[in-house]
Protein backbone atom coordinates (compact mmCIF):
# COMPACT_ATOMS: atom_id res chain seq x y z
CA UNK A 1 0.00 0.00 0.00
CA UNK A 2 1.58 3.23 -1.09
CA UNK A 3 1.03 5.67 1.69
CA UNK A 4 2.19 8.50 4.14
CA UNK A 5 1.99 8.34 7.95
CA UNK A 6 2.68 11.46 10.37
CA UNK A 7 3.83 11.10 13.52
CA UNK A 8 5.05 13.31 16.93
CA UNK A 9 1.98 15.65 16.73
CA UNK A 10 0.93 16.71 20.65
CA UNK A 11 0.31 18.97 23.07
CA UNK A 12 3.01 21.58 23.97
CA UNK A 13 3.67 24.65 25.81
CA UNK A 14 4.31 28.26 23.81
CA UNK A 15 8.23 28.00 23.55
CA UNK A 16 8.52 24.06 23.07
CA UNK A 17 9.72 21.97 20.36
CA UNK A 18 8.34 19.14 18.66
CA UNK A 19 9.75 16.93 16.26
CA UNK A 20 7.26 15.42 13.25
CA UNK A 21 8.22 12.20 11.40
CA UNK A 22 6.52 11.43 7.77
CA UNK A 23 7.26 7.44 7.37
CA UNK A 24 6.87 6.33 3.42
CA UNK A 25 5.52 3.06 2.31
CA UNK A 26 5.05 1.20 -0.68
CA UNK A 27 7.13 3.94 -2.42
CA UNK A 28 10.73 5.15 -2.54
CA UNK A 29 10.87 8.75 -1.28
CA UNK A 30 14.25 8.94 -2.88
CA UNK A 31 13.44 11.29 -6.38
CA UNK A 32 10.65 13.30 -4.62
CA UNK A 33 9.88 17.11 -3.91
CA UNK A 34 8.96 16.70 0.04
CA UNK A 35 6.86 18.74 2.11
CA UNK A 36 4.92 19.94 5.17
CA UNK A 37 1.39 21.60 5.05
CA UNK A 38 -0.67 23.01 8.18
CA UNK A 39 -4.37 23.36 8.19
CA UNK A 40 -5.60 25.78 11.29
CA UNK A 41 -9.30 25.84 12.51
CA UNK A 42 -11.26 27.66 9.84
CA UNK A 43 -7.93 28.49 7.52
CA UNK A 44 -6.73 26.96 4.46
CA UNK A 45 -3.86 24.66 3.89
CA UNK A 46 -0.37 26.72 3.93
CA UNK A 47 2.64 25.17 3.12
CA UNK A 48 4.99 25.35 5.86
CA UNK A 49 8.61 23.73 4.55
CA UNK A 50 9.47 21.52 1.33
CA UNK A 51 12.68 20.40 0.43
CA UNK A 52 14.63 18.81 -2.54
CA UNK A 53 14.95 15.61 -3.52
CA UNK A 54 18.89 15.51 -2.56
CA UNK A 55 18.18 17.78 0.38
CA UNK A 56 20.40 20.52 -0.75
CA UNK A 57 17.29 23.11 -1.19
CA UNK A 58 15.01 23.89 1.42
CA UNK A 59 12.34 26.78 1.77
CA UNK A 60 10.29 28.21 4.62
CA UNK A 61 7.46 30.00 5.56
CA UNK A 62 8.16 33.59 6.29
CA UNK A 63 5.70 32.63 10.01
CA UNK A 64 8.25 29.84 10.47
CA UNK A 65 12.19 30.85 9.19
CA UNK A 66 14.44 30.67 11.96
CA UNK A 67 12.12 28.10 14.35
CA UNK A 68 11.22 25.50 12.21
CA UNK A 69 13.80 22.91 10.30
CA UNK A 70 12.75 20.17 7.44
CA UNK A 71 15.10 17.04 6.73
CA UNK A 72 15.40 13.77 5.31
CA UNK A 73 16.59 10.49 5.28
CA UNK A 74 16.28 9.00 2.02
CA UNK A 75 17.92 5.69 3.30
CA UNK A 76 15.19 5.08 6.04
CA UNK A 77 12.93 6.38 3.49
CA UNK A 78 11.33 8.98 6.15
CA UNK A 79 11.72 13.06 7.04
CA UNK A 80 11.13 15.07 8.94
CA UNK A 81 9.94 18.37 10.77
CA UNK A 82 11.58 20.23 13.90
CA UNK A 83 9.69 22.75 15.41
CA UNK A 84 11.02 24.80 17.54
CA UNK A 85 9.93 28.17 20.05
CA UNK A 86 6.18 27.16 18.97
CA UNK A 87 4.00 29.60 18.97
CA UNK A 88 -0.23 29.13 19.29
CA UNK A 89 -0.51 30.09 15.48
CA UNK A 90 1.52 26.83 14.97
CA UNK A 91 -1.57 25.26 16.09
CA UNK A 92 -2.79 22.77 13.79
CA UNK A 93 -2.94 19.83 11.47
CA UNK A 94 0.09 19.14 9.72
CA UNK A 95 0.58 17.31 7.09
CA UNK A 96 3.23 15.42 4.65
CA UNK A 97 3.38 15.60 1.31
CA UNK A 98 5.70 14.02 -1.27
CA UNK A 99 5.41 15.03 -5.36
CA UNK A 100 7.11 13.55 -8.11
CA UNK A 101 5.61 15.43 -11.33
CA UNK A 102 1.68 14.40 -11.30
CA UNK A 103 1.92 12.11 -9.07
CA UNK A 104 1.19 13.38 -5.25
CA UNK A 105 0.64 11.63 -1.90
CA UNK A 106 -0.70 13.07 1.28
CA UNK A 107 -0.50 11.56 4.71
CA UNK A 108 -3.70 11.40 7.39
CA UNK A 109 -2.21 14.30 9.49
CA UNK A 110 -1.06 14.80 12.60
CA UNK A 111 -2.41 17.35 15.59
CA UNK A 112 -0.07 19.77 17.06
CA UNK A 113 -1.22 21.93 19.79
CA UNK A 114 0.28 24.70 21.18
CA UNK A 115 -1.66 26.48 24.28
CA UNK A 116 -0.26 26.74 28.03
């Protein structure tokens, strides 16, 4: 089964860190453009990070430069997302994505919460 699973969503404090995992399946992640997207209560889907297929380009968004880092381990065929200083407008679903031209796959999502 080809397929994306989150993992390390929670509850944390304002100031915490969290680290999110994105396990692939059925699939090599190797030659795809990875990512992370957030969905907040009543807001649209942002992207948050992506990064290359080698790992040698990564992007941010402006809400998260400096706080939040993207990487990947093509050999365990998984990446990831550290978050850092979170902030309650971090609060939300997040979720992986991986694209290789048309083809696209999106994992369940995982809950991060971020309230004292």
């Amino acid at each position: 089964q080809l397929q994306l699973v989150e993992s390390g969503g929670g509850l944390v404090q304002p100031g915490g860190s969290l680290r999110l995992s994105c396990d692939a399946s059925g699939f090599t992640l190797d030659y795809y453009y990875i990512g992370w997207f957030r969905q907040a209560p009543g807001k649209e889907r942002e992207g948050v990070s992506c990064i290359s297929s080698s790992g040698g380009s990564t992007k941010y968004a402006n809400s998260v430069k400096g706080r939040f880092t993207i990487s990947r381990d093509n050999a365990k065929n998984t990446f990831f997302l550290q978050m850092n200083n979170l902030k309650p407008e971090d609060t939300g679903v997040y979720y992986c994505n991986a694209n290789l031209d048309s083809t696209i796959y999106w994992g369940q999502g995982t809950q991060v919460t971020v309230s004292s």
